[in-house]
N, C-alpha and C. Protein backbone atom coordinates (compact mmCIF):
# COMPACT_ATOMS: atom_id res chain seq x y z
N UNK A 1 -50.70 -30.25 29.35
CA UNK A 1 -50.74 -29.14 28.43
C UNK A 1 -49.35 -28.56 28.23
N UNK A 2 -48.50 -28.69 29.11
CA UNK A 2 -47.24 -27.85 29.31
C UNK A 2 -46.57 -28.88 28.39
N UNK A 3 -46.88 -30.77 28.88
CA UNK A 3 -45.92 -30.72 28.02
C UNK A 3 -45.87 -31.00 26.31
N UNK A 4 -46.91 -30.55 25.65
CA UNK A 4 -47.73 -30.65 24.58
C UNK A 4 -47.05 -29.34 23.96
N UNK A 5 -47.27 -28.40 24.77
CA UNK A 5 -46.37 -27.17 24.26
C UNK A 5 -44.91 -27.50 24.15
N UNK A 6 -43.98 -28.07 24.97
CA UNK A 6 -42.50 -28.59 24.99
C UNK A 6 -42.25 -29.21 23.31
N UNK A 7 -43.45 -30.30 23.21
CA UNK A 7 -43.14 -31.20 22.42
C UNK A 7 -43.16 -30.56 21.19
N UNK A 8 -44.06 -29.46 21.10
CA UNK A 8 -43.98 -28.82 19.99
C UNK A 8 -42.77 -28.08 19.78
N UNK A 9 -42.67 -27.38 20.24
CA UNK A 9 -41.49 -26.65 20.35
C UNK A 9 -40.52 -27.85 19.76
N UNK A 10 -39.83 -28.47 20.23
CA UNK A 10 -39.01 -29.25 20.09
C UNK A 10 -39.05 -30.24 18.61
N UNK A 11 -40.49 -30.41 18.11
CA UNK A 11 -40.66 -30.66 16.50
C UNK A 11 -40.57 -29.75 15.76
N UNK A 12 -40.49 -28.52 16.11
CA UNK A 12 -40.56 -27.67 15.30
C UNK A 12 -39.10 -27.40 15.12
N UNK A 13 -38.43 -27.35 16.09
CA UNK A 13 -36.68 -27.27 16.02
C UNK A 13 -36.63 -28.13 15.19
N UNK A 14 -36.80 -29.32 15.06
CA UNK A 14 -36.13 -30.83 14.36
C UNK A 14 -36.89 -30.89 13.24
N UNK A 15 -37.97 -29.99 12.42
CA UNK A 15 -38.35 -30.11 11.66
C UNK A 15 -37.50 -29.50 10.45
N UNK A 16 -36.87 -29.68 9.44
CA UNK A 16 -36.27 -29.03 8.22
C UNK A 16 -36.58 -28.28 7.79
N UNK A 17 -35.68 -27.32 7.55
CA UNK A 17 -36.39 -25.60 7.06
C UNK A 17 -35.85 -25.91 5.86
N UNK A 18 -36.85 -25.53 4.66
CA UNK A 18 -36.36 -25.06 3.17
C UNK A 18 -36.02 -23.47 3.05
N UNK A 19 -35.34 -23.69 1.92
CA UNK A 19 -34.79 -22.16 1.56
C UNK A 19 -35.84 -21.60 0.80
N UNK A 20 -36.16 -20.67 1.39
CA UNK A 20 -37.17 -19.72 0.23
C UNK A 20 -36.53 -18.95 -0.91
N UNK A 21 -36.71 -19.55 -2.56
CA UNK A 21 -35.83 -18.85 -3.16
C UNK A 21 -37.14 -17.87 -4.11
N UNK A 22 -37.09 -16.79 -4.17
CA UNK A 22 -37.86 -16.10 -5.39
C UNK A 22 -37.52 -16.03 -6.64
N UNK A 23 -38.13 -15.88 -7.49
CA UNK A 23 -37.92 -15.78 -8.95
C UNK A 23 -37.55 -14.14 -9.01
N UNK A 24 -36.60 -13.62 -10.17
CA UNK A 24 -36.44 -12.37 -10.24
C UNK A 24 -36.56 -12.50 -11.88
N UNK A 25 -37.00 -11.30 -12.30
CA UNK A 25 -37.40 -11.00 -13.58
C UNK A 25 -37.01 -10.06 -14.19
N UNK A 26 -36.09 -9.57 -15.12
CA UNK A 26 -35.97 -8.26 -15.67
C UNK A 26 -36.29 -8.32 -17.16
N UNK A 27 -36.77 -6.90 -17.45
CA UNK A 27 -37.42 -6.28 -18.69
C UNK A 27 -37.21 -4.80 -18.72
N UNK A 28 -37.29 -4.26 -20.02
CA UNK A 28 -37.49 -3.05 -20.19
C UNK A 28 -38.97 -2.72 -20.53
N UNK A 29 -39.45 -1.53 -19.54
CA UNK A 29 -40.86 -1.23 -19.86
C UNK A 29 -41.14 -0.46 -21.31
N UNK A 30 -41.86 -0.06 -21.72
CA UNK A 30 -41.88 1.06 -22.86
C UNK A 30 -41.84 2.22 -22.87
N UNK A 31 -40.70 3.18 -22.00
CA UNK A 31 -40.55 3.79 -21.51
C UNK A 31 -38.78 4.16 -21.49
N UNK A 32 -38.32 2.84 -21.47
CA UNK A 32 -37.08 2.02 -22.00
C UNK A 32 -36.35 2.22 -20.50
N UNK A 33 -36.79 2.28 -19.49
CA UNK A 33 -36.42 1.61 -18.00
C UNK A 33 -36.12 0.36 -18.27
N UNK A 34 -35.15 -0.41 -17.04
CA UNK A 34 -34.97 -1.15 -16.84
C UNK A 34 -35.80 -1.21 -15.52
N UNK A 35 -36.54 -3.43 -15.56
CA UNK A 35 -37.32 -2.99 -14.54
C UNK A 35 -36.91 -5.05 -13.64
N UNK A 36 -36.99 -4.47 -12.53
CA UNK A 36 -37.03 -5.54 -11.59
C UNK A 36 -37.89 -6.14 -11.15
N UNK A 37 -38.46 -7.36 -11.38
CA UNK A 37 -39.57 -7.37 -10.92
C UNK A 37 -39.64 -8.94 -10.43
N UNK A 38 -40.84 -9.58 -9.58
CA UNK A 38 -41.05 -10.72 -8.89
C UNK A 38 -41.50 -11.80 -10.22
N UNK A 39 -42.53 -10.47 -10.62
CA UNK A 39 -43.76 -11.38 -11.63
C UNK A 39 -42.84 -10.69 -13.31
N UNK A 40 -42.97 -11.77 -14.16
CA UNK A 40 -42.68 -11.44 -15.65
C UNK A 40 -43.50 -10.56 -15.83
N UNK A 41 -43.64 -9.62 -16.75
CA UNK A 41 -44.31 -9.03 -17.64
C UNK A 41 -45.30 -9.49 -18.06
N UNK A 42 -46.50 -8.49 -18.79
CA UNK A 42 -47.58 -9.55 -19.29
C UNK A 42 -47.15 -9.89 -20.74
N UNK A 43 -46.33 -8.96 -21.50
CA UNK A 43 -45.77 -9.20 -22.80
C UNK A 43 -44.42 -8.82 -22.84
N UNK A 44 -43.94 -9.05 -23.81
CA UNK A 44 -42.37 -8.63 -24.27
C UNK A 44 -41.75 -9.75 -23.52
N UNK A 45 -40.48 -9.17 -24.35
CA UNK A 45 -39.60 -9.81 -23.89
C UNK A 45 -39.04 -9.75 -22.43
N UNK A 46 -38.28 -10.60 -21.98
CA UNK A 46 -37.79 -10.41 -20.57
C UNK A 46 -36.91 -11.62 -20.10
N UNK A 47 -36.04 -11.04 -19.05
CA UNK A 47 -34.97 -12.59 -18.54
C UNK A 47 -35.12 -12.69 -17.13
N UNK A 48 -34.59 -14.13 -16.77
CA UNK A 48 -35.27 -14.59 -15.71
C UNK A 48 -33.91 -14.66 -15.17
N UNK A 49 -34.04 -13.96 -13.94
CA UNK A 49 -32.91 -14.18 -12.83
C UNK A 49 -32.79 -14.62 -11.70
N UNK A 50 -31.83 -15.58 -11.49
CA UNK A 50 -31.80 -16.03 -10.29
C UNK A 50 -31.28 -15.91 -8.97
N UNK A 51 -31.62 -16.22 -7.87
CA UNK A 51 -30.90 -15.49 -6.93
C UNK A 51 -29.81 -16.07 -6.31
N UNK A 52 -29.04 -15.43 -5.86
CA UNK A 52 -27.77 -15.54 -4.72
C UNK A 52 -27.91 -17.15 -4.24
N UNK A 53 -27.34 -17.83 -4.32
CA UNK A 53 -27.12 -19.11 -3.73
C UNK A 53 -26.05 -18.44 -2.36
N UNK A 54 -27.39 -19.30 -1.39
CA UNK A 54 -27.12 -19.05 -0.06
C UNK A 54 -25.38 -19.95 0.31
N UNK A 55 -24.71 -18.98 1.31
CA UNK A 55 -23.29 -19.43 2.04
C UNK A 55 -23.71 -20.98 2.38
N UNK A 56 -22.79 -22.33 1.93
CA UNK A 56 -22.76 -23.46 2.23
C UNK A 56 -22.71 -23.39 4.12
N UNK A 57 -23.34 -24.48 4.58
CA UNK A 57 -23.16 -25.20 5.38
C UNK A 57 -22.44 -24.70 6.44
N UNK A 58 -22.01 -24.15 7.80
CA UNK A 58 -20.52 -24.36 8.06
C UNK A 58 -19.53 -23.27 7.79
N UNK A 59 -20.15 -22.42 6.64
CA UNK A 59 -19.66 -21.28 5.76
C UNK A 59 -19.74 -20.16 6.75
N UNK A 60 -18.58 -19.75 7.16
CA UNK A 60 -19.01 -18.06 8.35
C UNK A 60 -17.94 -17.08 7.71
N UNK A 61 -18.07 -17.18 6.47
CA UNK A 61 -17.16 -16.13 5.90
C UNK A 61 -15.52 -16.17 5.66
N UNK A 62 -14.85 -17.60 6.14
CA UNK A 62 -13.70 -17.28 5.69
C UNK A 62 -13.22 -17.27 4.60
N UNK A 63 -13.29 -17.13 3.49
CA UNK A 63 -12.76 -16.20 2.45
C UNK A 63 -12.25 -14.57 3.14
N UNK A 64 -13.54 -14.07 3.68
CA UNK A 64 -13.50 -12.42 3.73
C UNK A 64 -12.51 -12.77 5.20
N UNK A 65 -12.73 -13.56 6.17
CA UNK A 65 -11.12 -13.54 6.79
C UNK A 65 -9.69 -13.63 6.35
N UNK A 66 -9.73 -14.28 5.46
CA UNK A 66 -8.72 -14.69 4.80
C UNK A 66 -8.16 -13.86 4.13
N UNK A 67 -9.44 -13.00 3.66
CA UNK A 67 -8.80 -11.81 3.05
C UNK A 67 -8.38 -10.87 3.45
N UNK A 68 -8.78 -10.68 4.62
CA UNK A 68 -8.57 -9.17 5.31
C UNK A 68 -7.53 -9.96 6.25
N UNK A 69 -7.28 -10.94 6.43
CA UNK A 69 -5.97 -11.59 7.35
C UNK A 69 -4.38 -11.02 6.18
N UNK A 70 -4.77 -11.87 4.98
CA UNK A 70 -3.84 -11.32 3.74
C UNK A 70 -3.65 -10.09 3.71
N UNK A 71 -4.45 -8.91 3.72
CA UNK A 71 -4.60 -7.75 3.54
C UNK A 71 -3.87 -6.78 4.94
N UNK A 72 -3.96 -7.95 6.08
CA UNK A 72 -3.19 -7.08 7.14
C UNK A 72 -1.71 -7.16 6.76
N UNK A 73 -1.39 -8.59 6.63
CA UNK A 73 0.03 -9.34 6.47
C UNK A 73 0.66 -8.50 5.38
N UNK A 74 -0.01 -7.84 3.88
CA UNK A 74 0.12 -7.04 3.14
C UNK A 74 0.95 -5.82 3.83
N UNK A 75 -0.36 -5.20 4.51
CA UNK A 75 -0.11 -3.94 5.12
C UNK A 75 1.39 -3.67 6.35
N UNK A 76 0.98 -5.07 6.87
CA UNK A 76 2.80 -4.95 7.71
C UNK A 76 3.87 -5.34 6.86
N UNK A 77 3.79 -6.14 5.70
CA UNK A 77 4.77 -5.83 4.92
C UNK A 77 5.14 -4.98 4.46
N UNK A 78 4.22 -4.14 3.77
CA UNK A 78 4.67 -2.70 3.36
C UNK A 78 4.99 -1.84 4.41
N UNK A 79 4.73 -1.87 5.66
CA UNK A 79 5.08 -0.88 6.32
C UNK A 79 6.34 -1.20 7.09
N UNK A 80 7.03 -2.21 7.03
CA UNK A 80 8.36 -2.95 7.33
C UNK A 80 9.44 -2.64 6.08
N UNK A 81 9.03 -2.23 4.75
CA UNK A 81 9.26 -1.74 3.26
C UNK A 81 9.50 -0.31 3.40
N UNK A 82 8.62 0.19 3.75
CA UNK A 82 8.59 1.72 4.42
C UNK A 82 9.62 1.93 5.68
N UNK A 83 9.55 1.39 6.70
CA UNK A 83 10.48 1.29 7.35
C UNK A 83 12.36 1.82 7.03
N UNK A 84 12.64 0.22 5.91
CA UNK A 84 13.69 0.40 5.65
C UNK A 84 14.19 1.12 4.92
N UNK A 85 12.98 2.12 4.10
CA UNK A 85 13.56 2.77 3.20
C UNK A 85 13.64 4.08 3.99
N UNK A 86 12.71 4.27 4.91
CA UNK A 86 12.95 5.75 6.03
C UNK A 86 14.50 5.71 6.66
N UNK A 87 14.90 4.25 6.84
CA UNK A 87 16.00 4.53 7.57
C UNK A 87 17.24 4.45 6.50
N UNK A 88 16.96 4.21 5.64
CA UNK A 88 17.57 4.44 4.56
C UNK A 88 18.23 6.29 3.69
N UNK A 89 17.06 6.23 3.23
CA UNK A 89 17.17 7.63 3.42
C UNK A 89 17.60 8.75 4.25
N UNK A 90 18.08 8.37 5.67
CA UNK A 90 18.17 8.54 7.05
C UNK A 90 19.66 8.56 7.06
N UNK A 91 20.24 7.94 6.68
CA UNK A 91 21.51 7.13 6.90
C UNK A 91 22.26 8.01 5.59
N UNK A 92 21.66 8.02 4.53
CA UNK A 92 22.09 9.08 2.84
C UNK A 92 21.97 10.18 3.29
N UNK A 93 20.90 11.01 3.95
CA UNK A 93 21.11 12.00 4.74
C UNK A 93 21.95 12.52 5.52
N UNK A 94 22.71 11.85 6.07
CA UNK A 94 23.49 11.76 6.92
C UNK A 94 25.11 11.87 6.31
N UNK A 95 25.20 11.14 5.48
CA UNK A 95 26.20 10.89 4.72
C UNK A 95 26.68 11.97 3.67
N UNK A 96 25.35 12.33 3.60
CA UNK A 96 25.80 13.95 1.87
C UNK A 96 26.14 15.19 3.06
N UNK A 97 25.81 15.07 4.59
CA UNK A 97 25.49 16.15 5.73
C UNK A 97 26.84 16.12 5.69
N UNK A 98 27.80 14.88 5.95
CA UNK A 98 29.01 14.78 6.31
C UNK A 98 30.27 15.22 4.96
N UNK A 99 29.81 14.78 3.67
CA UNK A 99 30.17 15.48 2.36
C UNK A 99 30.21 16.66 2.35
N UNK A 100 29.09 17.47 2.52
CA UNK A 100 29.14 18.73 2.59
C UNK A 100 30.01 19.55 3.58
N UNK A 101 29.66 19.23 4.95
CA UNK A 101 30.74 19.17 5.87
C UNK A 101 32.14 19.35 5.03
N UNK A 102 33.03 18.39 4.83
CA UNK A 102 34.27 17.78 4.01
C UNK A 102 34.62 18.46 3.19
N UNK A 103 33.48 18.98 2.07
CA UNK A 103 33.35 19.49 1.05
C UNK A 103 34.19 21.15 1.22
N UNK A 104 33.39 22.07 1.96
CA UNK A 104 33.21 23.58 3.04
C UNK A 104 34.44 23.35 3.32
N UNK A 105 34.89 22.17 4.14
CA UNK A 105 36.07 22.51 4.61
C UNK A 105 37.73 22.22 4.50
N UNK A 106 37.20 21.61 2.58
CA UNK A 106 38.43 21.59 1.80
C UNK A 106 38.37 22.81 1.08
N UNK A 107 37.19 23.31 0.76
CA UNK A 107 37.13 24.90 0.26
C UNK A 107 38.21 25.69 1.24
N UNK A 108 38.06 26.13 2.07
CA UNK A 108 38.77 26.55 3.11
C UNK A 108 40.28 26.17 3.35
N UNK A 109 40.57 25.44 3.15
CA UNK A 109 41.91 25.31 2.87
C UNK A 109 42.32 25.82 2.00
N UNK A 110 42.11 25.31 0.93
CA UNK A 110 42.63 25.43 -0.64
C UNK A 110 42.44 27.23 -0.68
N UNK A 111 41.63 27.51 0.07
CA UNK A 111 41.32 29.00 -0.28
C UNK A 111 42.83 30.07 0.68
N UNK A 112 42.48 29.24 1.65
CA UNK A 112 43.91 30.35 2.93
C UNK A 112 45.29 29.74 2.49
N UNK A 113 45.25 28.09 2.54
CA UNK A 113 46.84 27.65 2.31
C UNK A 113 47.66 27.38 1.07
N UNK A 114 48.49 27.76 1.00
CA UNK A 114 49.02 27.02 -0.43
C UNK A 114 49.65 25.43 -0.10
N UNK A 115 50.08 25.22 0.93
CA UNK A 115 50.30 23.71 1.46
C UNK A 115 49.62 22.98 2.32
N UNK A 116 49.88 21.88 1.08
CA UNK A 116 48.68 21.23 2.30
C UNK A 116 49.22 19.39 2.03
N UNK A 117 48.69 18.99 2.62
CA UNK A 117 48.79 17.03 2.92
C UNK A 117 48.83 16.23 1.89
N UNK A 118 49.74 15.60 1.43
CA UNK A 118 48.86 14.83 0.42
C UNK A 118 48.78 12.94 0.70
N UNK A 119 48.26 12.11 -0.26
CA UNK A 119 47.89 11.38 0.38
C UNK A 119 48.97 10.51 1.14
N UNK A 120 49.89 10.19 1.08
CA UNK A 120 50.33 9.77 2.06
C UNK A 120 51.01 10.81 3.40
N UNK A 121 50.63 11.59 3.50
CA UNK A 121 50.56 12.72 4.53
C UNK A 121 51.97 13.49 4.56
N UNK A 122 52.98 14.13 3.69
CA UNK A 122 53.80 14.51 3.14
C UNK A 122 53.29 15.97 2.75
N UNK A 123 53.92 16.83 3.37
CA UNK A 123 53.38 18.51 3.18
C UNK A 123 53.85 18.74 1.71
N UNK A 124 53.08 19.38 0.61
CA UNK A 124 53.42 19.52 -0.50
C UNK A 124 53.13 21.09 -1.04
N UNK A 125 53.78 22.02 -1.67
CA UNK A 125 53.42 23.03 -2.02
C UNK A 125 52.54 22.93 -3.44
N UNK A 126 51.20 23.45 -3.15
CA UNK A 126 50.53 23.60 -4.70
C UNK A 126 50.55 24.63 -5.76
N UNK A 127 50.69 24.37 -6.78
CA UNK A 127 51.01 25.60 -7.88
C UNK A 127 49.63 26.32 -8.27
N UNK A 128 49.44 27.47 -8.60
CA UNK A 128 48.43 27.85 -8.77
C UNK A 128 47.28 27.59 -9.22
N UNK A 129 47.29 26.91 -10.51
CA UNK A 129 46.71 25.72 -11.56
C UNK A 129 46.19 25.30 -10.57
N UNK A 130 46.80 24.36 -9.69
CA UNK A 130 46.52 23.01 -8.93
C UNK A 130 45.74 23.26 -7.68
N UNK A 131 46.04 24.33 -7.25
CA UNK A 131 45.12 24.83 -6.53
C UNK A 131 43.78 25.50 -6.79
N UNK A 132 44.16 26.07 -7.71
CA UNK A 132 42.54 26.41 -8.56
C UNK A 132 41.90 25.41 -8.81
N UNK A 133 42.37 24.55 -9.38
CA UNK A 133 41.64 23.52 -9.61
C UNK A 133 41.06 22.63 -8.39
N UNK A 134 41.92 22.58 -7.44
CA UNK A 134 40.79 21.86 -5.75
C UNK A 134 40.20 22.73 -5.50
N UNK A 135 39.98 23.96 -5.60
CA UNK A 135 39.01 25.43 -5.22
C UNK A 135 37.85 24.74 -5.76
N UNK A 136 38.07 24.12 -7.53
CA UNK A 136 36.86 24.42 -8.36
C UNK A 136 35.88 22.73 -7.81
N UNK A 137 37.19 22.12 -7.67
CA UNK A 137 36.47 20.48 -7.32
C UNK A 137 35.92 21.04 -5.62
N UNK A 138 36.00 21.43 -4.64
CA UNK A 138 35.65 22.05 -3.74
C UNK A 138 34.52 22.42 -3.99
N UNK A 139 34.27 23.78 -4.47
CA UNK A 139 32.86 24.14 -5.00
C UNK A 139 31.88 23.37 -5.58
N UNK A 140 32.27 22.47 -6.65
CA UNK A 140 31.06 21.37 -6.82
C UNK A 140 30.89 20.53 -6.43
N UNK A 141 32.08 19.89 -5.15
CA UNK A 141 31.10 19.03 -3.93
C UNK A 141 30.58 19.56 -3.45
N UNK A 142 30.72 21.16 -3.06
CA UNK A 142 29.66 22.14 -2.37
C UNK A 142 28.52 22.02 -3.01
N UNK A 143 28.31 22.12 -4.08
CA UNK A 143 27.01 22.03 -5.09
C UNK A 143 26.05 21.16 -5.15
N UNK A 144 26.91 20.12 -5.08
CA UNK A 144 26.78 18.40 -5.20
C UNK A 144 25.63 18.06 -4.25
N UNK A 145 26.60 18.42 -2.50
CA UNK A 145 26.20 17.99 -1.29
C UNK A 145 25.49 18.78 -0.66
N UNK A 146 25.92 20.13 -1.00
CA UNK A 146 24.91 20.73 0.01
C UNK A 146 23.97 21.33 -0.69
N UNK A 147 22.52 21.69 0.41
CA UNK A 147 21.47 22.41 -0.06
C UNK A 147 21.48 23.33 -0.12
């Protein structure tokens, strides 16, 4: 008896399962719903729909891995994008901090000295004009650079 039960069991594993597919039906009632249904209508018009064709064989979803694998690789790209532009911005920050700096403290000169350096480092007296005028270029790197 036990092993009558085994054997079954074991035909029933090795026996082939079909796919159960249903018929789907849509119509509008007179009512003007849209309606879903197993069975057609007894009149009117109506269309016959079919269902979902089941995942092949073997099929465990990689597409939707694939996608959400893409979708990570996405996401650390952009955030490696993000990255460089934080340290970017970081670094320009830094740089208008040091302008401004530069800026303040050519104001300050031009404002107490009438002599001052020029570029090849030669003490030069400035004429009034000329000094007004680094006052005014002074002030709008002040403008420029700082907040």
């Amino acid at each position: 008896m036990k092993q009558i039960k085994i054997l079954a069991m074991l035909l029933s594993l090795l026996l082939p399962i079909g796919v159960v597919q249903a018929q789907m039906y849509k119509y509008t009632d007179k009512d003007g719903n849209t309606v879903y249904s197993q069975t057609p209508p007894e009149s009117g018009d109506y269309q016959s729909l079919s269902a979902p064709q089941p995942a092949p064989p073997g099929s465990n979803g990689s597409d939707q891995s694939d996608s959400a694998a893409s979708d990570i690789q996405r996401d650390a790209e952009d955030q490696a994008k993000q990255d460089e532009v934080d340290k970017l911005a970081a670094k320009n920050a830094q740089i208008r901090q040091q302008n401004c700096q530069a800026a303040k403290k050519n104001l300050q000169v031009y404002q107490v000295y009438r002599r001052v350096k020029d570029q090849d480092g030669n003490v030069v007296r400035l004429t009034d004009e000329e000094r007004q005028q680094k006052i005014q270029e002074a002030k709008d790197a002040i403008k420029e650079f700082c907040d």
